[in-house]
PDB file of N, CA and C in Angstrom:
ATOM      1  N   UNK A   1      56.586 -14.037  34.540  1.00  0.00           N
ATOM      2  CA  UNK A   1      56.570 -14.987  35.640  1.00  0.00           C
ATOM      3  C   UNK A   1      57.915 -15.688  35.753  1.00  0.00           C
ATOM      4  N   UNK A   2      58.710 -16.098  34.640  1.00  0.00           N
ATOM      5  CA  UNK A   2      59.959 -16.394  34.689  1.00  0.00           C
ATOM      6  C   UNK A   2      60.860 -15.662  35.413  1.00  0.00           C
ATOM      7  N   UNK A   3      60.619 -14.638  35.701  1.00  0.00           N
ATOM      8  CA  UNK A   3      61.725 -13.507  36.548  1.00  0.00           C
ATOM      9  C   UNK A   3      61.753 -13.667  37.739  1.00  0.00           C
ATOM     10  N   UNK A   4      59.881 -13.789  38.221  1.00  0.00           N
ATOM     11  CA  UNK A   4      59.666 -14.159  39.388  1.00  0.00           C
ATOM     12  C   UNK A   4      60.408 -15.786  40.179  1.00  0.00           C
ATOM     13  N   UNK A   5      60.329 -16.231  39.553  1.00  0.00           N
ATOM     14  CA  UNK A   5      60.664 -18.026  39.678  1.00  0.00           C
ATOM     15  C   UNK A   5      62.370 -17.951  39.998  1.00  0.00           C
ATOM     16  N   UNK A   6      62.949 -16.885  39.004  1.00  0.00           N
ATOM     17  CA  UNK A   6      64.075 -17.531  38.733  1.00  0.00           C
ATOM     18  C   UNK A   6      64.657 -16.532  40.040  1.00  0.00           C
ATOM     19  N   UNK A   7      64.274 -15.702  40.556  1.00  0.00           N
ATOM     20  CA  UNK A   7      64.963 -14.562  41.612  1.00  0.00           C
ATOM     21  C   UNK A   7      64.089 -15.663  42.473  1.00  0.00           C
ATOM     22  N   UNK A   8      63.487 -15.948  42.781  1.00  0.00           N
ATOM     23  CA  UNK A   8      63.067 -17.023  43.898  1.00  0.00           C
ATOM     24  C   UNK A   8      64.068 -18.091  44.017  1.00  0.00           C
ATOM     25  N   UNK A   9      64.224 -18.224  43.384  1.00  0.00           N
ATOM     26  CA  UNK A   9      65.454 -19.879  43.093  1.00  0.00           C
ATOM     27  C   UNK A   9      66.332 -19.458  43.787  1.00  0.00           C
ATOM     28  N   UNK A  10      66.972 -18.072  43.612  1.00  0.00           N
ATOM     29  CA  UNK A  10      68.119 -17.941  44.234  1.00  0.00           C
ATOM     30  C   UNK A  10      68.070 -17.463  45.326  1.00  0.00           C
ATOM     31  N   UNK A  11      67.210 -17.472  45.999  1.00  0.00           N
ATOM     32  CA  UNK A  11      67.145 -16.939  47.528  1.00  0.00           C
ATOM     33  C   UNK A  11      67.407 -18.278  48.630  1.00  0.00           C
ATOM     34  N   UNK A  12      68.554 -18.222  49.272  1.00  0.00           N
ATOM     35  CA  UNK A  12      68.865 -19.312  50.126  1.00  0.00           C
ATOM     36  C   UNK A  12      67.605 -19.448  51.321  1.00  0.00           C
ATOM     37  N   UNK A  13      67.342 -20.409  51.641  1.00  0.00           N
ATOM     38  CA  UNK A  13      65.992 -20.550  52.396  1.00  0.00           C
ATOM     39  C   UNK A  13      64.447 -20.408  52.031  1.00  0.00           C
ATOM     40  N   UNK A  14      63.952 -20.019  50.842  1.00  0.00           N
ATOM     41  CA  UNK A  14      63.344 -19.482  50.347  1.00  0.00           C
ATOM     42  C   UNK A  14      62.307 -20.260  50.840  1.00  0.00           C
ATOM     43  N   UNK A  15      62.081 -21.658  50.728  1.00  0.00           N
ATOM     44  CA  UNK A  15      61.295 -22.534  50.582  1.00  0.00           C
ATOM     45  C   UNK A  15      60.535 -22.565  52.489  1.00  0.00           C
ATOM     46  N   UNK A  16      60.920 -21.731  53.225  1.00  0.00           N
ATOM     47  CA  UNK A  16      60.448 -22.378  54.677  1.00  0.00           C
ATOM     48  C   UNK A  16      59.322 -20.571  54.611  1.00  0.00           C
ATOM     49  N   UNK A  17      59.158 -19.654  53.762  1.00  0.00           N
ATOM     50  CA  UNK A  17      58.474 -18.625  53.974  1.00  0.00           C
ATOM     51  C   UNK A  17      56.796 -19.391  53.637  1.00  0.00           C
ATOM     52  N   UNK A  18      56.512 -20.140  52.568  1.00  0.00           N
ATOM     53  CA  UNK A  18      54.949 -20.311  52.513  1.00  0.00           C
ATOM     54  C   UNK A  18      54.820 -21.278  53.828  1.00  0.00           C
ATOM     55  N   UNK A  19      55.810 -21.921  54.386  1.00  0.00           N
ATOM     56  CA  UNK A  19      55.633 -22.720  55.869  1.00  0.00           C
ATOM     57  C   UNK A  19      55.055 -22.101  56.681  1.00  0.00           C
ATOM     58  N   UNK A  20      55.685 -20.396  57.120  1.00  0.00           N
ATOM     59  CA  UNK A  20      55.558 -19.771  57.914  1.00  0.00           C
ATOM     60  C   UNK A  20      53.842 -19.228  57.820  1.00  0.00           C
ATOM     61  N   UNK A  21      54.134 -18.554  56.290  1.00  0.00           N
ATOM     62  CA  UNK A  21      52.460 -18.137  56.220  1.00  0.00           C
ATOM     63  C   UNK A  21      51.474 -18.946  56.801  1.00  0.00           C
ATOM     64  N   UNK A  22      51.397 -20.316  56.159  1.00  0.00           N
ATOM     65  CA  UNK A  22      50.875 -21.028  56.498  1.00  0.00           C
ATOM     66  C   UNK A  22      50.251 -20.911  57.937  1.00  0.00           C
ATOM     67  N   UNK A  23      51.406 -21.154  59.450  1.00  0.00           N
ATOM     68  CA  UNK A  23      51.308 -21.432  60.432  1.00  0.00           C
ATOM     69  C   UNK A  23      50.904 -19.746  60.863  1.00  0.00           C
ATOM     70  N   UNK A  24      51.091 -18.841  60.138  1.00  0.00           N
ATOM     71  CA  UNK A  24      50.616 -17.396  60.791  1.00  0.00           C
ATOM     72  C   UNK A  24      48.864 -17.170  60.848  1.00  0.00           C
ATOM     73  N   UNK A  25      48.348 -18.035  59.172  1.00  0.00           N
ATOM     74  CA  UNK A  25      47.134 -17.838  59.102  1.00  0.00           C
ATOM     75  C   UNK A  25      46.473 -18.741  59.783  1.00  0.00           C
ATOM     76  N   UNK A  26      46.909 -19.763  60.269  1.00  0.00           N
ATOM     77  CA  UNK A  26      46.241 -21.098  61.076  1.00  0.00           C
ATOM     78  C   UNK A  26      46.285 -20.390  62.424  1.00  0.00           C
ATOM     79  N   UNK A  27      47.196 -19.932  63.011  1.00  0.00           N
ATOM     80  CA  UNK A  27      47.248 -19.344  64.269  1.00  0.00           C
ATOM     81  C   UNK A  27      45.930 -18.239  64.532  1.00  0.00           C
ATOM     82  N   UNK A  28      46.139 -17.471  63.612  1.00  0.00           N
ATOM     83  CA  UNK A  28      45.479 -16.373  63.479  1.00  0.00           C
ATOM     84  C   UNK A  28      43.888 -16.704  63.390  1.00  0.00           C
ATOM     85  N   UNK A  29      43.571 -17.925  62.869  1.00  0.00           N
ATOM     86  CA  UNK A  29      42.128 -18.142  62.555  1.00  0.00           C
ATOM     87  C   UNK A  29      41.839 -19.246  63.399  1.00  0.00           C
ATOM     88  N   UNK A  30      42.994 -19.564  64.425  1.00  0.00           N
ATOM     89  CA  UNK A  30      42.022 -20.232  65.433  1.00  0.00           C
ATOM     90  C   UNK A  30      42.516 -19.008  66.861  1.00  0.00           C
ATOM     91  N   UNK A  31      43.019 -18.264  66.799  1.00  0.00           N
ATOM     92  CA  UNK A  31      42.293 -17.057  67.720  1.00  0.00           C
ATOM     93  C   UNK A  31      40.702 -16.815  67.695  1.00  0.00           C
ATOM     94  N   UNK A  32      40.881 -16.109  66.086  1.00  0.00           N
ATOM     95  CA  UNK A  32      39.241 -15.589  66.239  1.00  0.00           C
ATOM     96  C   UNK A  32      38.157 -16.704  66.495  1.00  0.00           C
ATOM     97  N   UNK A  33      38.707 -17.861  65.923  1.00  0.00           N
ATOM     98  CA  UNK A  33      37.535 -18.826  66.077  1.00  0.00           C
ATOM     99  C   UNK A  33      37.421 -19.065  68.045  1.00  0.00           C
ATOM    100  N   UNK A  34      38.319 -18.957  68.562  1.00  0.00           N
ATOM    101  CA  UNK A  34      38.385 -18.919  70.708  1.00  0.00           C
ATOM    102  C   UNK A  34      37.310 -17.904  70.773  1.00  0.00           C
ATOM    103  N   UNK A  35      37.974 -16.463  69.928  1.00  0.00           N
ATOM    104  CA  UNK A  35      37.456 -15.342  70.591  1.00  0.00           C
ATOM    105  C   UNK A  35      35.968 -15.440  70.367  1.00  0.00           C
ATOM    106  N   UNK A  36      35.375 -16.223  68.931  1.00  0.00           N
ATOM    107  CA  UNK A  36      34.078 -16.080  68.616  1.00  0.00           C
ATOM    108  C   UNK A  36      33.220 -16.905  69.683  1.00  0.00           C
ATOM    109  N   UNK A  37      34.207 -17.986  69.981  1.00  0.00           N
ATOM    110  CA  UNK A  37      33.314 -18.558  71.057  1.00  0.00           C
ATOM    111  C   UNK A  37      33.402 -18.131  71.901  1.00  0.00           C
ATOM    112  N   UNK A  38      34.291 -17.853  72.547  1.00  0.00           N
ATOM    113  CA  UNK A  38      34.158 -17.302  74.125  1.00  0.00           C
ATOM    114  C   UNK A  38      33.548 -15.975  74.557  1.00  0.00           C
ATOM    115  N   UNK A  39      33.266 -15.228  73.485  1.00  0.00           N
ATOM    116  CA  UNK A  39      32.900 -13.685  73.551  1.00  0.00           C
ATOM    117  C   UNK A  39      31.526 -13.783  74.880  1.00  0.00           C
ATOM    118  N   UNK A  40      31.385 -12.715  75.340  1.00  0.00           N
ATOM    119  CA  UNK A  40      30.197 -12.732  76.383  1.00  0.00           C
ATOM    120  C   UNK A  40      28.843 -12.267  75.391  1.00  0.00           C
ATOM    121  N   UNK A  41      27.886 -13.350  75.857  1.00  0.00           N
ATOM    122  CA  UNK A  41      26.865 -12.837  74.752  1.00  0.00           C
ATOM    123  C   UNK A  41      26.171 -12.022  75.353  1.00  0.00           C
ATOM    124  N   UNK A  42      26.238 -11.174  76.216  1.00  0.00           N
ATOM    125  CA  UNK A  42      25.711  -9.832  75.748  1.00  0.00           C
ATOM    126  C   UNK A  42      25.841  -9.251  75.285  1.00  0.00           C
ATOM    127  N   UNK A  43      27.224  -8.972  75.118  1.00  0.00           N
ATOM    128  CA  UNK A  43      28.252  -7.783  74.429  1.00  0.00           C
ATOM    129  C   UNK A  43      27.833  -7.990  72.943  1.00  0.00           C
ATOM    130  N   UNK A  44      27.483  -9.881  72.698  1.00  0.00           N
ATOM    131  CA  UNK A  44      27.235  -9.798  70.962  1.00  0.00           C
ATOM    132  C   UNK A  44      25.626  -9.574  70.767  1.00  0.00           C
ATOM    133  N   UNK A  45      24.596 -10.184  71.453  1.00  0.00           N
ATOM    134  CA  UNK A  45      23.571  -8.848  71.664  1.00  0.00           C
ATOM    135  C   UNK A  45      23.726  -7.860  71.084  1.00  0.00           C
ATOM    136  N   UNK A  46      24.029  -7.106  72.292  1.00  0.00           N
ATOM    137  CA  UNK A  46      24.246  -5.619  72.320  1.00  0.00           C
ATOM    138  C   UNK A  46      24.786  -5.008  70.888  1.00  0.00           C
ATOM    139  N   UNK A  47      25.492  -5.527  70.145  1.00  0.00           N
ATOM    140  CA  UNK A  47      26.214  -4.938  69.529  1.00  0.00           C
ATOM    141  C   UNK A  47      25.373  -5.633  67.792  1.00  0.00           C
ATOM    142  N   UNK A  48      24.629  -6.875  68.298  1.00  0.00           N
ATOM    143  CA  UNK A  48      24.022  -7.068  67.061  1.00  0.00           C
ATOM    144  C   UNK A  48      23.082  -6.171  66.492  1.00  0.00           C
ATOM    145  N   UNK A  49      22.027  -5.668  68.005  1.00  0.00           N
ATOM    146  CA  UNK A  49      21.101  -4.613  68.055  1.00  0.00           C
ATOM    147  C   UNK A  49      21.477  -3.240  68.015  1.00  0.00           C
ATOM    148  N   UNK A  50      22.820  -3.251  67.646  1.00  0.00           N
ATOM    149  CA  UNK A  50      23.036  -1.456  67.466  1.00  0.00           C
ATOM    150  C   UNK A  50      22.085  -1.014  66.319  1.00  0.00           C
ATOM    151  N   UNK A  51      22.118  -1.672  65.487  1.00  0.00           N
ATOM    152  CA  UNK A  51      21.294  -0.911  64.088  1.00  0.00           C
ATOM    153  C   UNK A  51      20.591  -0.524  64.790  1.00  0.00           C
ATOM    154  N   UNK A  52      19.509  -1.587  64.911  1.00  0.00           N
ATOM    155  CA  UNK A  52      18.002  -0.539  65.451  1.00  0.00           C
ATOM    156  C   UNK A  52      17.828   0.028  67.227  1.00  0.00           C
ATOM    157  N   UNK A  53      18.818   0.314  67.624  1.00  0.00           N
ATOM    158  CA  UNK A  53      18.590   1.147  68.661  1.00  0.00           C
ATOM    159  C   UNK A  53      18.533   2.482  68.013  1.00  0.00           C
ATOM    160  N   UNK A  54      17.651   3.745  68.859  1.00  0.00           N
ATOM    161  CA  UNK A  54      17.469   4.895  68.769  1.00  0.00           C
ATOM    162  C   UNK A  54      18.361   5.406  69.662  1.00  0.00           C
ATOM    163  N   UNK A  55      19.659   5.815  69.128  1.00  0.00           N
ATOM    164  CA  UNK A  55      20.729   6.126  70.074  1.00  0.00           C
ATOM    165  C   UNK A  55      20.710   7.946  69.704  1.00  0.00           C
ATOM    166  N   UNK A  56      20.017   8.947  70.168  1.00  0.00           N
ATOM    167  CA  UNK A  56      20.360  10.054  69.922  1.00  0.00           C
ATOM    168  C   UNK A  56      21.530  10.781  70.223  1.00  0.00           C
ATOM    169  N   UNK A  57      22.345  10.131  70.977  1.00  0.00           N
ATOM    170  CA  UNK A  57      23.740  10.830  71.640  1.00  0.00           C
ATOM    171  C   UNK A  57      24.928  10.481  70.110  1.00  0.00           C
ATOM    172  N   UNK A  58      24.467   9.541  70.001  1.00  0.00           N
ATOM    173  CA  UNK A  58      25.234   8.891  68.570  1.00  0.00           C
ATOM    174  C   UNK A  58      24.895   9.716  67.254  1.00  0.00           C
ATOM    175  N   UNK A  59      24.011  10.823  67.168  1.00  0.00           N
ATOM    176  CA  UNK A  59      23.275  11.404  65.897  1.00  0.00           C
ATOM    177  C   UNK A  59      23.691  12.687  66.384  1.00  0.00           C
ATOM    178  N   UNK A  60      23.487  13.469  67.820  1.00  0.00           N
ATOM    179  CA  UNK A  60      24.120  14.628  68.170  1.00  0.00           C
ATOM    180  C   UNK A  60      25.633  14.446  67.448  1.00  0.00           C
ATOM    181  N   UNK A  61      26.308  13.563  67.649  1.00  0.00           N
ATOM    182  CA  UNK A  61      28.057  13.359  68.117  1.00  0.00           C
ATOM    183  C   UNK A  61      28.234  13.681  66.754  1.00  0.00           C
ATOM    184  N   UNK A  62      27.579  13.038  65.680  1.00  0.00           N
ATOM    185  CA  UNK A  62      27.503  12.851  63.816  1.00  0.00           C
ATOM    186  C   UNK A  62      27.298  13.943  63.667  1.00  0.00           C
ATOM    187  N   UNK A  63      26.446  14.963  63.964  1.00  0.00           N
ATOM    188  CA  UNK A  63      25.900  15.667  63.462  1.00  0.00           C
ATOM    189  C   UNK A  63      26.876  17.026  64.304  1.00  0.00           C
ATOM    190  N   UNK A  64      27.329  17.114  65.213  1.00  0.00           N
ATOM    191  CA  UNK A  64      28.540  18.058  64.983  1.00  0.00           C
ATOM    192  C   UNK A  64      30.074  17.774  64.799  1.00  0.00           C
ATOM    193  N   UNK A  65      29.994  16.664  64.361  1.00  0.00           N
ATOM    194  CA  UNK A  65      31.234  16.798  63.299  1.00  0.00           C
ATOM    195  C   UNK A  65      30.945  16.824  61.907  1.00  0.00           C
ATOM    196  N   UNK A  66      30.000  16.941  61.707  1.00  0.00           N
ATOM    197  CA  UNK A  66      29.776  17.606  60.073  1.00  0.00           C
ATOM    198  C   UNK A  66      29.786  18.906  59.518  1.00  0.00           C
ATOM    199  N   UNK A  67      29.235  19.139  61.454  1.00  0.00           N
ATOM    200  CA  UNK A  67      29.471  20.910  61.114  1.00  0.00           C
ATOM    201  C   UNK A  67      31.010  20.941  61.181  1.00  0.00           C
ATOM    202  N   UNK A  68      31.602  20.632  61.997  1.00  0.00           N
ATOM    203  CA  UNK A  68      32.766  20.711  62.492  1.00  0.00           C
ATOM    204  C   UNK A  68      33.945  20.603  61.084  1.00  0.00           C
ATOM    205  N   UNK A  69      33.938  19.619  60.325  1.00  0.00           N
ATOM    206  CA  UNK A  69      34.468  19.606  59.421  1.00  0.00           C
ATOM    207  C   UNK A  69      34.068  21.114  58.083  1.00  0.00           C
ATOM    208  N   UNK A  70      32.569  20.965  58.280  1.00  0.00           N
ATOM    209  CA  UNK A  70      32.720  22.018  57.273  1.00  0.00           C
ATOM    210  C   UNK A  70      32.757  23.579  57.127  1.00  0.00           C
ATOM    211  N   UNK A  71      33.109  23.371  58.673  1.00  0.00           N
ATOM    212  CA  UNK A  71      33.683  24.740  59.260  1.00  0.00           C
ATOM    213  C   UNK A  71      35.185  25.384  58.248  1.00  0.00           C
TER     214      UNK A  71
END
């Protein structure tokens, strides 16, 4: 850990990079938190109920690329 510290020391500016992180992950997590609200709730519906829909076009599509691969 001393190696780490001491090659840090000498990097001019060093000290404004955990600033940046900082403001990248704050940015970043109040996007998703807009997008979570604003999303159209059907779409999150829709997409909660994928499990249990009986989607057979979705089991055809699976089921020839399995052949497909083990062609």
């Amino acid at each position: 850990m001393k190696i780490v510290t001491h090659t840090l020391e000498q990097i001019n500016g060093v000290e404004i990079y955990p600033i940046i992180s900082l403001i990248i992950f704050f940015v970043f997590f109040i996007i998703i938190g807009i997008h979570v609200f604003t999303a159209d709730k059907n779409y999150i519906d829709e997409m909660k109920n994928m499990p249990f829909d009986d989607d057979d076009d979705f089991q055809e599509n699976f089921d020839n690329q399995l052949k497909n691969k083990n062609l």
